[in-house]
PDB file of N, CA and C in Angstrom:
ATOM      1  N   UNK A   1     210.215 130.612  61.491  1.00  0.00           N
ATOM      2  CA  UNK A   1     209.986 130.531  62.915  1.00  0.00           C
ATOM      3  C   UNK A   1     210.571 129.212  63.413  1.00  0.00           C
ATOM      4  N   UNK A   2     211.535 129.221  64.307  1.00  0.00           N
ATOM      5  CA  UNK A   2     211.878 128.109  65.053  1.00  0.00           C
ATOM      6  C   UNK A   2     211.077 127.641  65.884  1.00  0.00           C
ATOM      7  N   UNK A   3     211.075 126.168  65.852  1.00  0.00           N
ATOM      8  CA  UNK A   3     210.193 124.915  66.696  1.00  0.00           C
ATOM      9  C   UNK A   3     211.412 124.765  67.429  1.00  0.00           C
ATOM     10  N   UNK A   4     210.882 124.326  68.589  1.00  0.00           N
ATOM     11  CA  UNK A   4     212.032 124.208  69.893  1.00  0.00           C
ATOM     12  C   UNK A   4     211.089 123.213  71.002  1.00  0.00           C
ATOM     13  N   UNK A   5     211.370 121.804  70.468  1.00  0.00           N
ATOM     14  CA  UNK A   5     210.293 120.671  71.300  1.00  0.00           C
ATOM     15  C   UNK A   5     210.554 120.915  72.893  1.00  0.00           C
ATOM     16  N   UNK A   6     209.755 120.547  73.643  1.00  0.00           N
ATOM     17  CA  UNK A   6     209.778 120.518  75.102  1.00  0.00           C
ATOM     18  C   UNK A   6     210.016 119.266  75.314  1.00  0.00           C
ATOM     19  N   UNK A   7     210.547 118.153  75.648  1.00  0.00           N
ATOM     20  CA  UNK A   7     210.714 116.718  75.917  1.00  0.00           C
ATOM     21  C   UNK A   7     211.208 116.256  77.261  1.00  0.00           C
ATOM     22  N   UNK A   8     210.435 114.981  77.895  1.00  0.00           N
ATOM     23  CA  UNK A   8     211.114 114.770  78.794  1.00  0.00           C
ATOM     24  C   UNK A   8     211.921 114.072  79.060  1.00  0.00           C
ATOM     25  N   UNK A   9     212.630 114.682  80.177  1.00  0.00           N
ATOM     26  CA  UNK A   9     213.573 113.407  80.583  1.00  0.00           C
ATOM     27  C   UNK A   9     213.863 113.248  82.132  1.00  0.00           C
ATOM     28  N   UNK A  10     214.746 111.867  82.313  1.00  0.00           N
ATOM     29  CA  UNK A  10     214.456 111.560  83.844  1.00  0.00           C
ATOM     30  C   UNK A  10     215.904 112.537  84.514  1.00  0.00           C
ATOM     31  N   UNK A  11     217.103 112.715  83.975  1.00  0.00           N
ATOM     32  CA  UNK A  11     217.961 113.171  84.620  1.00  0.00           C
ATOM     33  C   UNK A  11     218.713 114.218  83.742  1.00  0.00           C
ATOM     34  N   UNK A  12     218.297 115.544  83.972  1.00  0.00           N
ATOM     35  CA  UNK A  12     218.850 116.997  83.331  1.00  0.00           C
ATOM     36  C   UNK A  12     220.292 116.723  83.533  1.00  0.00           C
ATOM     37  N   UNK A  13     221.134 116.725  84.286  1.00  0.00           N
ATOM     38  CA  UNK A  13     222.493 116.250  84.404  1.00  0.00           C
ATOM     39  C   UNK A  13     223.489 115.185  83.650  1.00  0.00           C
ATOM     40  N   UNK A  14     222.664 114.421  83.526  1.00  0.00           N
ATOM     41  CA  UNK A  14     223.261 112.877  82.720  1.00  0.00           C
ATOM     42  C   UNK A  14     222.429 113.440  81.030  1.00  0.00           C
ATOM     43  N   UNK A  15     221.289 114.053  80.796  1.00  0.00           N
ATOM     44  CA  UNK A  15     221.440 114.729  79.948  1.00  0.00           C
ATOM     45  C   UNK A  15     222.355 115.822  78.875  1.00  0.00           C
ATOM     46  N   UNK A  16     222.728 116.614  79.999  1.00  0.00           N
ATOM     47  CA  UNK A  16     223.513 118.124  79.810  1.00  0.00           C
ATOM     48  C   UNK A  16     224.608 117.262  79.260  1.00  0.00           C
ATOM     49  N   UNK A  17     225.338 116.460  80.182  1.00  0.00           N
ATOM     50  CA  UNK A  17     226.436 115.439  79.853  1.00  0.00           C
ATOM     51  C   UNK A  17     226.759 114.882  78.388  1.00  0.00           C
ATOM     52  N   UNK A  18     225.191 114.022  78.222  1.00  0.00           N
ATOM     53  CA  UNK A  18     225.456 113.209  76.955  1.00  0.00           C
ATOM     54  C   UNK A  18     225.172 114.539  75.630  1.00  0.00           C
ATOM     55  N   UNK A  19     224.665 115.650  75.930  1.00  0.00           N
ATOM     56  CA  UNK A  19     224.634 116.510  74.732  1.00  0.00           C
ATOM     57  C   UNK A  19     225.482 117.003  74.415  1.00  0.00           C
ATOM     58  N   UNK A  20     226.187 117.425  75.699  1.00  0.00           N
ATOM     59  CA  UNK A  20     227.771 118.380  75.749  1.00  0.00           C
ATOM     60  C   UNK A  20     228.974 117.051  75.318  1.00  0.00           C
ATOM     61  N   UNK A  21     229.211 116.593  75.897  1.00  0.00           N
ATOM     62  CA  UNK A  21     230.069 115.674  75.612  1.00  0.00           C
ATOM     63  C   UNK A  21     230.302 114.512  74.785  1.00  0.00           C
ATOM     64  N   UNK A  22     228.806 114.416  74.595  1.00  0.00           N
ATOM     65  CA  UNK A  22     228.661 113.094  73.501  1.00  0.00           C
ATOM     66  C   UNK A  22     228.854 113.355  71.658  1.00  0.00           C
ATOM     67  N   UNK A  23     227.229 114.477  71.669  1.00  0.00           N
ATOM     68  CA  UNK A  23     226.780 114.629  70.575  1.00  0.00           C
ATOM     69  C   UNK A  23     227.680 116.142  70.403  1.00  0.00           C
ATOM     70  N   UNK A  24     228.478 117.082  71.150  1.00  0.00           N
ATOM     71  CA  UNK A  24     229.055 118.334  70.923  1.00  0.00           C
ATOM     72  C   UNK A  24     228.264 119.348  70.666  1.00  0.00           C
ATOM     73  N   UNK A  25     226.829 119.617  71.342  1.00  0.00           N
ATOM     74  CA  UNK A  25     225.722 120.020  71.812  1.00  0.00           C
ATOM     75  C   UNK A  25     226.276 121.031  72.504  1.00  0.00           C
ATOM     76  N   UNK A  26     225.999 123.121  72.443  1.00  0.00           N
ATOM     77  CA  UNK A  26     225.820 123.983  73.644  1.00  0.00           C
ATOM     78  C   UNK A  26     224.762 123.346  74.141  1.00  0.00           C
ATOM     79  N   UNK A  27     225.031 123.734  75.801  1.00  0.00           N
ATOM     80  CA  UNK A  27     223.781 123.501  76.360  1.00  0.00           C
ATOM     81  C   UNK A  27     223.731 124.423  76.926  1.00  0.00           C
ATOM     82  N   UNK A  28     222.715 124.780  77.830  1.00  0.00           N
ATOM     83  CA  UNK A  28     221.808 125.787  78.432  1.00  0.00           C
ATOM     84  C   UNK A  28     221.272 125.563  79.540  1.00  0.00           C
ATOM     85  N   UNK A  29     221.479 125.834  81.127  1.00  0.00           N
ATOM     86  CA  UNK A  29     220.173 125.671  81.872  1.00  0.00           C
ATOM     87  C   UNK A  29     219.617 126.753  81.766  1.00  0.00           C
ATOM     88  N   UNK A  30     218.624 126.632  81.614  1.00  0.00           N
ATOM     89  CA  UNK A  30     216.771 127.281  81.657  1.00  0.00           C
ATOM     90  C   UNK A  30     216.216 126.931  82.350  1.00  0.00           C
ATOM     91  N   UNK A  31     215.063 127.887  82.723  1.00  0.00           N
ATOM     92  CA  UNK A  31     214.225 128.230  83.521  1.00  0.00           C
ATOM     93  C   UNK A  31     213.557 126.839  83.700  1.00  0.00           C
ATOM     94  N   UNK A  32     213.357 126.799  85.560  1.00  0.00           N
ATOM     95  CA  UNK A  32     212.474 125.897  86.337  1.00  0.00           C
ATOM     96  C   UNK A  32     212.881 124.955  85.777  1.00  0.00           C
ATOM     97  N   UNK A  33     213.869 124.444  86.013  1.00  0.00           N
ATOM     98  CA  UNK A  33     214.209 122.906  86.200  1.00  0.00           C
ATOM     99  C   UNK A  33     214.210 121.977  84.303  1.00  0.00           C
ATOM    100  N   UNK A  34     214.531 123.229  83.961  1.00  0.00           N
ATOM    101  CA  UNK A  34     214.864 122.716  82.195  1.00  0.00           C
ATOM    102  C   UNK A  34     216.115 123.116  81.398  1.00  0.00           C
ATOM    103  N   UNK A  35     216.150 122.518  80.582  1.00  0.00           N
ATOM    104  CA  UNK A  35     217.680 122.622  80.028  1.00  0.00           C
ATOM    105  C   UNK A  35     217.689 122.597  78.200  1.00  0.00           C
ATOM    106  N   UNK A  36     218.170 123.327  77.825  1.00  0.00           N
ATOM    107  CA  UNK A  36     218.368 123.623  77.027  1.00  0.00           C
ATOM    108  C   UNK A  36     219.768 123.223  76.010  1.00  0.00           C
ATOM    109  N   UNK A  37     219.684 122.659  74.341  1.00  0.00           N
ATOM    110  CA  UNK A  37     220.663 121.893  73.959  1.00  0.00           C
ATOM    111  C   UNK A  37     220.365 122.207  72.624  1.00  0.00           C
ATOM    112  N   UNK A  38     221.634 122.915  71.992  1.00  0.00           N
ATOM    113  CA  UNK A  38     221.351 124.152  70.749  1.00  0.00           C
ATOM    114  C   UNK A  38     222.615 123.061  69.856  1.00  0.00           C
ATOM    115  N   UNK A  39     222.461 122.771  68.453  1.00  0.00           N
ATOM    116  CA  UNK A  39     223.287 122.002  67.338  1.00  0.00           C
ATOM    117  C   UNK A  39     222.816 123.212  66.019  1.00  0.00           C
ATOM    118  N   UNK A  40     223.674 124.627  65.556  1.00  0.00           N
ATOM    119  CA  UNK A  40     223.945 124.995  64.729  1.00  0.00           C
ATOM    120  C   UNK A  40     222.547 125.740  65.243  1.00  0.00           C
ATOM    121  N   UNK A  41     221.835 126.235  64.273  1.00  0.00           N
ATOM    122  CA  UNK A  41     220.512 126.879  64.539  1.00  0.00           C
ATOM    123  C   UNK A  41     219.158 126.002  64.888  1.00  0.00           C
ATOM    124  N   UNK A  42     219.337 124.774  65.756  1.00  0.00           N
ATOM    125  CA  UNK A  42     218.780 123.516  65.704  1.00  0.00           C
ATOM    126  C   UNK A  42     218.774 123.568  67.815  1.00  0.00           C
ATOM    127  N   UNK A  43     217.524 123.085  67.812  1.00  0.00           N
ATOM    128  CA  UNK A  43     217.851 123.340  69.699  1.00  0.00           C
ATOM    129  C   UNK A  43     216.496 122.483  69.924  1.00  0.00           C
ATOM    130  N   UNK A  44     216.822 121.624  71.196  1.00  0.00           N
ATOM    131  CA  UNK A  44     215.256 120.930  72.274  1.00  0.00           C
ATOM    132  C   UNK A  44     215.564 121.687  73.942  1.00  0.00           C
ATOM    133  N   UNK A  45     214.386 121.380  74.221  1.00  0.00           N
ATOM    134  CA  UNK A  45     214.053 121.950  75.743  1.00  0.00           C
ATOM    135  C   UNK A  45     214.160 120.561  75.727  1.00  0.00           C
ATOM    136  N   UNK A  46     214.477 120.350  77.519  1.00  0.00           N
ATOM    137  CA  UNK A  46     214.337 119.154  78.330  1.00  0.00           C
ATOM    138  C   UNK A  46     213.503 119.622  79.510  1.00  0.00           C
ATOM    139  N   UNK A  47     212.900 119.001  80.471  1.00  0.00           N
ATOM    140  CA  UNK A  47     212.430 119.294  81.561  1.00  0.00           C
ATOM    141  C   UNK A  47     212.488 117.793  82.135  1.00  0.00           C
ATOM    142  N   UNK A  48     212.430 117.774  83.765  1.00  0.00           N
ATOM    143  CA  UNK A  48     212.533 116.459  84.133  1.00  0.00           C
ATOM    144  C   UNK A  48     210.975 116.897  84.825  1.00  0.00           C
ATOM    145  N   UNK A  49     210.318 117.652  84.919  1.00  0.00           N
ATOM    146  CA  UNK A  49     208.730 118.047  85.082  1.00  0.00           C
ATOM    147  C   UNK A  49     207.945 116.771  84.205  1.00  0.00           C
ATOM    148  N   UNK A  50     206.571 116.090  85.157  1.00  0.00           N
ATOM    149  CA  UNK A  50     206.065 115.176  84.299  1.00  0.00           C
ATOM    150  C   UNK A  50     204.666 115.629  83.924  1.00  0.00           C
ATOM    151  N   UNK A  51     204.779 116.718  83.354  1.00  0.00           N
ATOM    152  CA  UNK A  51     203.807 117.595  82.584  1.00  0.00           C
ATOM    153  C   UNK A  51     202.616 117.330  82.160  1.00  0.00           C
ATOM    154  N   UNK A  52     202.831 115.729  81.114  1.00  0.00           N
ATOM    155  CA  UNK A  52     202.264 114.926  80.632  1.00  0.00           C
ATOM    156  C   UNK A  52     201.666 114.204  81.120  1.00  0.00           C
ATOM    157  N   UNK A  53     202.238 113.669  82.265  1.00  0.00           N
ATOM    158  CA  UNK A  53     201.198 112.351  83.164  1.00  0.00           C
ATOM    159  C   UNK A  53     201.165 110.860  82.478  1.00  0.00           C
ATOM    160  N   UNK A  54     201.941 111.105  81.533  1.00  0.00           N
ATOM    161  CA  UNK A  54     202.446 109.698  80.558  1.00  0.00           C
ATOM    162  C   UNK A  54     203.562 109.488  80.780  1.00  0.00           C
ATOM    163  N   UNK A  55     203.747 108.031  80.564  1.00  0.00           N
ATOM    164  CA  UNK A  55     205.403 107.564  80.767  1.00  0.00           C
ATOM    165  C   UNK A  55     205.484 108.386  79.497  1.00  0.00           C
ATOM    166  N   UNK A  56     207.485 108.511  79.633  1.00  0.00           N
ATOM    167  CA  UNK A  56     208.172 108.968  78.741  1.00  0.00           C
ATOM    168  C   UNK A  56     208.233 108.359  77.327  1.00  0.00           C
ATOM    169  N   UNK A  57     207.861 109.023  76.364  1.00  0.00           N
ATOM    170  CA  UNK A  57     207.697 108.740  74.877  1.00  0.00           C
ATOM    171  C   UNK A  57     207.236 109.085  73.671  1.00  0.00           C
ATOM    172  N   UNK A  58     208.115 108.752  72.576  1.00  0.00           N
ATOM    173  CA  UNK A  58     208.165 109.948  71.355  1.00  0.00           C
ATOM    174  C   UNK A  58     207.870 108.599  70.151  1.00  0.00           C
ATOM    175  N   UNK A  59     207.194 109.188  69.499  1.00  0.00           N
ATOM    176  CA  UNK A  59     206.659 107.993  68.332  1.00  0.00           C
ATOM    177  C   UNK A  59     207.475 108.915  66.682  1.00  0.00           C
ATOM    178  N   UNK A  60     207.928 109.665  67.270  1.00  0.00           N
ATOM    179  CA  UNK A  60     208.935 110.509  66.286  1.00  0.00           C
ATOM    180  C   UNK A  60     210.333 110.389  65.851  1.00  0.00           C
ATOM    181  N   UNK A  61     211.009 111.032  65.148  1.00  0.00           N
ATOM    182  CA  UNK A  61     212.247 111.619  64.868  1.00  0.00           C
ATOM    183  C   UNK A  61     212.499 113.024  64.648  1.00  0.00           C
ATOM    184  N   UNK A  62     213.658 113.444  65.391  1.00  0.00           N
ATOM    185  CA  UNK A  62     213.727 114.943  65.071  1.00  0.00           C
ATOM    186  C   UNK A  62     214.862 115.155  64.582  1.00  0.00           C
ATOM    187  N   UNK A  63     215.138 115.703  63.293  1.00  0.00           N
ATOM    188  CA  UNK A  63     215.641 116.034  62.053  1.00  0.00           C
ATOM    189  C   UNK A  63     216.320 117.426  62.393  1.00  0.00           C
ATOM    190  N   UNK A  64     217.943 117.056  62.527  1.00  0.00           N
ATOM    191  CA  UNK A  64     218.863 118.545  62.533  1.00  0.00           C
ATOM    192  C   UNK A  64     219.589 118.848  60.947  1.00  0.00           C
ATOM    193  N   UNK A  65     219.285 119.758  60.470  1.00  0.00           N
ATOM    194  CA  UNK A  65     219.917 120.187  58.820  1.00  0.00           C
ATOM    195  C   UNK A  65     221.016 120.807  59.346  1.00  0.00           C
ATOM    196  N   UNK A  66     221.964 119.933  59.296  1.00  0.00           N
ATOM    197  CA  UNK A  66     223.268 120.650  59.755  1.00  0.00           C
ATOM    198  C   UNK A  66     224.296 120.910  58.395  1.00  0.00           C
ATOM    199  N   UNK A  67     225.593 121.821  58.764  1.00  0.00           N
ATOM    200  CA  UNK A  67     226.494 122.205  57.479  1.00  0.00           C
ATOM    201  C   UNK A  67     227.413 120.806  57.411  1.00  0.00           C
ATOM    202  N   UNK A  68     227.728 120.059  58.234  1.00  0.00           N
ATOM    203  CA  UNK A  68     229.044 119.292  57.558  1.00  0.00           C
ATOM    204  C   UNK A  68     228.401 117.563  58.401  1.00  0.00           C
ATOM    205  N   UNK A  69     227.555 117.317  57.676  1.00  0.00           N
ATOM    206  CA  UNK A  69     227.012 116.035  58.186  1.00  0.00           C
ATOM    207  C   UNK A  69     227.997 115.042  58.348  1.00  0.00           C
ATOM    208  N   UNK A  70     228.869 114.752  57.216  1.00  0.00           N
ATOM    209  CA  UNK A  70     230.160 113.790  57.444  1.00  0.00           C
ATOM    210  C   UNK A  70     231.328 114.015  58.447  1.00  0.00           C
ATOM    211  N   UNK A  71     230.932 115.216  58.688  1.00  0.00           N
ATOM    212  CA  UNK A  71     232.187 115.169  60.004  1.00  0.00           C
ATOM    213  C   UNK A  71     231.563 115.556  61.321  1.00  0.00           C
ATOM    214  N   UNK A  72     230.384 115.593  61.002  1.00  0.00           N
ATOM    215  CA  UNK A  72     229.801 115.484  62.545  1.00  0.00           C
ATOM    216  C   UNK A  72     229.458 113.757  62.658  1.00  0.00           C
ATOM    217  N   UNK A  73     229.145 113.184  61.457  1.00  0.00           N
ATOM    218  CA  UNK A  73     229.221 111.374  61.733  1.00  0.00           C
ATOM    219  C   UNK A  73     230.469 111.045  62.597  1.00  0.00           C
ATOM    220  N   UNK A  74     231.424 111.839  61.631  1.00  0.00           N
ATOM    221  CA  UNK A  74     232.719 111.114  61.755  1.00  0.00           C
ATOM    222  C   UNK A  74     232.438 111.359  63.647  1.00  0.00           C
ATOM    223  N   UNK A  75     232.190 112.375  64.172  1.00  0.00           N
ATOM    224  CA  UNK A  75     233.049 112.959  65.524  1.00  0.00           C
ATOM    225  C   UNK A  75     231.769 111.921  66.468  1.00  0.00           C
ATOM    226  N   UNK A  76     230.815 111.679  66.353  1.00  0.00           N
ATOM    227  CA  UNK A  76     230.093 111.091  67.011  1.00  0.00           C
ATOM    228  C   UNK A  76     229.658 109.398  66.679  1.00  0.00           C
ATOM    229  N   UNK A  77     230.206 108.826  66.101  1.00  0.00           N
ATOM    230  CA  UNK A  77     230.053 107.302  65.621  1.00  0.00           C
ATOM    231  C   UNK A  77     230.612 106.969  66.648  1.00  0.00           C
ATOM    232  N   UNK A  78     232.128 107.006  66.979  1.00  0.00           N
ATOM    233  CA  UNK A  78     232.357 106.025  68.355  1.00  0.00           C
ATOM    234  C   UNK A  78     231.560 106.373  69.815  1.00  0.00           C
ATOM    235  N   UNK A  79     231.439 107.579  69.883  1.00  0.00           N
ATOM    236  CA  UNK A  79     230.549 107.474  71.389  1.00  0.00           C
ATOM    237  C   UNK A  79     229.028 107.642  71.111  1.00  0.00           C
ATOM    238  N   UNK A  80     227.751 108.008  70.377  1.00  0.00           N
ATOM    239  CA  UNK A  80     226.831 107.528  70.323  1.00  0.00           C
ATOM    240  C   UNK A  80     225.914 106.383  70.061  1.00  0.00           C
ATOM    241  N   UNK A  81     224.987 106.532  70.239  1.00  0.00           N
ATOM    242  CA  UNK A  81     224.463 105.207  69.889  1.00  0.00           C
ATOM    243  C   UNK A  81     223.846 105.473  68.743  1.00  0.00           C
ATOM    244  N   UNK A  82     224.150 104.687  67.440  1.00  0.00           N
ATOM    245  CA  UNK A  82     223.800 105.126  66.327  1.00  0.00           C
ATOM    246  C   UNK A  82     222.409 104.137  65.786  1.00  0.00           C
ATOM    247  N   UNK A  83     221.745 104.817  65.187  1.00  0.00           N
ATOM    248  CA  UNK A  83     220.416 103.840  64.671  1.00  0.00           C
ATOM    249  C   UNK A  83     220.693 103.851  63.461  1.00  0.00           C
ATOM    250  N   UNK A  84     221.204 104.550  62.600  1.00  0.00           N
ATOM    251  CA  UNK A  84     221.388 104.008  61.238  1.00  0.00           C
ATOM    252  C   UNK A  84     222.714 104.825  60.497  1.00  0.00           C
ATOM    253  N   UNK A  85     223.655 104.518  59.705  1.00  0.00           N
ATOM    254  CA  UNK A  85     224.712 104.739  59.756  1.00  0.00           C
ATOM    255  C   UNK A  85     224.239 106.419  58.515  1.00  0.00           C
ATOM    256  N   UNK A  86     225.540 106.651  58.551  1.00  0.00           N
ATOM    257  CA  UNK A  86     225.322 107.792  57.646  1.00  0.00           C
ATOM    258  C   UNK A  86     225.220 107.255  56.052  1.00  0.00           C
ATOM    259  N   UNK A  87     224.125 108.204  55.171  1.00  0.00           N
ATOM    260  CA  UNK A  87     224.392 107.021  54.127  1.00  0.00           C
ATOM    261  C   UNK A  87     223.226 108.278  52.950  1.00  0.00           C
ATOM    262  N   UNK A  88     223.514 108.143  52.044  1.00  0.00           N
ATOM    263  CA  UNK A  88     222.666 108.609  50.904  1.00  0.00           C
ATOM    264  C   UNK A  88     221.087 108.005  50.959  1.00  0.00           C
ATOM    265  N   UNK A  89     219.966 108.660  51.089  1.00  0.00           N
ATOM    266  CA  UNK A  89     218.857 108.215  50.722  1.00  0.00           C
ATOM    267  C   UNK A  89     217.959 107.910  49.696  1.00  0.00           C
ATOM    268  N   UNK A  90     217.315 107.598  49.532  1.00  0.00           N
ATOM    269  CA  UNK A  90     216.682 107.555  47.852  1.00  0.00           C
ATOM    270  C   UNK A  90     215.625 108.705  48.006  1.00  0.00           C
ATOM    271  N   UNK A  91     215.484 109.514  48.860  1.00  0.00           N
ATOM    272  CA  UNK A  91     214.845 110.260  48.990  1.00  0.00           C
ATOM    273  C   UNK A  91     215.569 111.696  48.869  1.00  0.00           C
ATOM    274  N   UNK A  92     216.891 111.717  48.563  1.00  0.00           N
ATOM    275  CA  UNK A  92     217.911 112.596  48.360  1.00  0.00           C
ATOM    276  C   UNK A  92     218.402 112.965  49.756  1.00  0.00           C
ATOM    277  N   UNK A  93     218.425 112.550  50.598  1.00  0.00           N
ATOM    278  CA  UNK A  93     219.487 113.067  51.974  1.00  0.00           C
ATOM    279  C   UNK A  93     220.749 113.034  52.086  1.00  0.00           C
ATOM    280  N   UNK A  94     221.485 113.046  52.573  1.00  0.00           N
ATOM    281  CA  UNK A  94     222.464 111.892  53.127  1.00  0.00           C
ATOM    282  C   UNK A  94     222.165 112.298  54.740  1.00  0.00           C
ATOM    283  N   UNK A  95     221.848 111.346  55.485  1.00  0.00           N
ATOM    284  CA  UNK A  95     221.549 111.310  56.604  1.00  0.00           C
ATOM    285  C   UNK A  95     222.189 110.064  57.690  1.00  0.00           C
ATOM    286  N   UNK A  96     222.348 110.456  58.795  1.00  0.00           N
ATOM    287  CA  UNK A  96     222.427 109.139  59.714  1.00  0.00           C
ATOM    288  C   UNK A  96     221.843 109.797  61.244  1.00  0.00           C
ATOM    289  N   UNK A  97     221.069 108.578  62.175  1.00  0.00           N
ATOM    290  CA  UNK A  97     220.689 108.340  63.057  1.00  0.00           C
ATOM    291  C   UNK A  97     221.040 108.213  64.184  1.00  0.00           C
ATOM    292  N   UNK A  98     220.482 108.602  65.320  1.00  0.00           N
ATOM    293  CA  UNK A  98     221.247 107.951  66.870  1.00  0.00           C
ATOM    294  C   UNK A  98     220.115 107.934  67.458  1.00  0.00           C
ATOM    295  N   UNK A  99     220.289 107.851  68.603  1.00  0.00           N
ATOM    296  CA  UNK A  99     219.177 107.063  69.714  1.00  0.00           C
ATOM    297  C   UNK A  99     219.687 107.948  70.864  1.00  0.00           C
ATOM    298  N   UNK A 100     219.594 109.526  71.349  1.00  0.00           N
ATOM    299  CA  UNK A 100     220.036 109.505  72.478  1.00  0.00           C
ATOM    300  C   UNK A 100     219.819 108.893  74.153  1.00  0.00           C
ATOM    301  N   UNK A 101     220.545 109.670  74.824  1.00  0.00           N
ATOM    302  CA  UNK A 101     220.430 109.163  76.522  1.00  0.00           C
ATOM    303  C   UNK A 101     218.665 108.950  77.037  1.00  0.00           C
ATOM    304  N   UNK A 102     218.043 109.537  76.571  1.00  0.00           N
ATOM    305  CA  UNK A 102     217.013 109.295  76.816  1.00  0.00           C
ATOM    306  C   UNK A 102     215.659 108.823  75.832  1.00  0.00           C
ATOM    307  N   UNK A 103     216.408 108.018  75.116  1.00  0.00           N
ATOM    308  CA  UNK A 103     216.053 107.517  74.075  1.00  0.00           C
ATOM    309  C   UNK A 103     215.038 108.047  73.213  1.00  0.00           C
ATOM    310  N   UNK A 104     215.278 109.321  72.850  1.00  0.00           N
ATOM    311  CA  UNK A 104     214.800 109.609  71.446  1.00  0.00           C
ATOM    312  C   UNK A 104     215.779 109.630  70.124  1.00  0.00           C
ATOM    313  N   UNK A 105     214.769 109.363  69.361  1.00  0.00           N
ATOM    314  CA  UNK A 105     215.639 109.239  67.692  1.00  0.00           C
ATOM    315  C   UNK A 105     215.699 111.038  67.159  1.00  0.00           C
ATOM    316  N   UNK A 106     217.323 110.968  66.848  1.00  0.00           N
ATOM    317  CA  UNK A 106     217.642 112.320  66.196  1.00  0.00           C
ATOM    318  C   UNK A 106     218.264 111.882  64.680  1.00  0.00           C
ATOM    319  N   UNK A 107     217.658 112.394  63.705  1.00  0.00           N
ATOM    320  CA  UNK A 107     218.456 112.234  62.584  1.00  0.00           C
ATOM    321  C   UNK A 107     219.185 113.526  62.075  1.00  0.00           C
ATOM    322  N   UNK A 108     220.310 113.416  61.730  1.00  0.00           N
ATOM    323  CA  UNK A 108     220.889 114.494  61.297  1.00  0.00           C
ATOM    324  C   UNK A 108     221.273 115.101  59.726  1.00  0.00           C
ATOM    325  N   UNK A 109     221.216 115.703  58.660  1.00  0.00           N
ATOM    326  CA  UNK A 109     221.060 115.534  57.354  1.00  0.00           C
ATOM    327  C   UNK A 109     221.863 116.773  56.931  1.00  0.00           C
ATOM    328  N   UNK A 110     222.779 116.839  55.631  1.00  0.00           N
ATOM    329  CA  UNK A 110     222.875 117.945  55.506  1.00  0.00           C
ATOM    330  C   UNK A 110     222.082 119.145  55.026  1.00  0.00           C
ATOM    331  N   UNK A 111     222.867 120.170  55.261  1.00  0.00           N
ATOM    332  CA  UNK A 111     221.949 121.209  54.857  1.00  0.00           C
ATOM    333  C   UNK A 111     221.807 121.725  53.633  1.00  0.00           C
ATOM    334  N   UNK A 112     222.492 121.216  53.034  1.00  0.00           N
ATOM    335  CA  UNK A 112     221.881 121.243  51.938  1.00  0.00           C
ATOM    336  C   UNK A 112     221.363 120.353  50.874  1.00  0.00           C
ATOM    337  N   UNK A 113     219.968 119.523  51.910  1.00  0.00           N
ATOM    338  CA  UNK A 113     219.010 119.424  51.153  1.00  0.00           C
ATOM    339  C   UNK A 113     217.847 120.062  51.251  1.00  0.00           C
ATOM    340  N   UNK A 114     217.409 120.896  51.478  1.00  0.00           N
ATOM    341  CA  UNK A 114     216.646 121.724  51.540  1.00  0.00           C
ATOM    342  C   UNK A 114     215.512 121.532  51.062  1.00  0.00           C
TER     343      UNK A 114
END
């Protein structure tokens, strides 16, 4: 069963932008003022709705198991903002980090670590 977070953010547009163009993200508008941003079988909802009644914020990371982790580094190192480079873990990954537009942490890993 796919998890598909709801998260907010302040501008769906400058969003759609940095997913489509940055990270090479389909995106999606969806229903009532939300947007949608799909990486392989991997996807978040956005809404600029303040649902929550809390400022904006994630004490998380959300983890995409993608097929070719080194060349999705490669295609996104110069225009994202990276939090930790791509790199072997001692935990068996090879993984690397970014920080998107609305500052949540996405780590990306291949898929096959399973």
């Amino acid at each position: 069963m796919p998890l598909r977070p709801l998260l907010q953010c302040a501008d769906l547009e400058a969003t759609k932008a940095h997913y489509r163009d940055v990270l090479g993200f389909a995106t999606v508008d969806s229903e009532r003022d939300t947007l949608t941003v799909v990486k392989d079988d991997c996807s978040l909802i956005f809404t600029r709705q303040d649902l929550w009644k809390v400022p904006m914020a994630c004490s998380g990371t959300f983890y995409f198991a993608i097929a070719d982790v080194d060349g999705y580094y490669e295609a996104v190192k110069e225009k994202a903002s990276i939090a930790w480079p791509l790199q072997d873990m001692s935990y068996g990954s090879r993984e690397f980090g970014l920080r998107d537009c609305n500052g949540y942490y996405l780590a990306f890993r291949s898929s096959g670590n399973d």
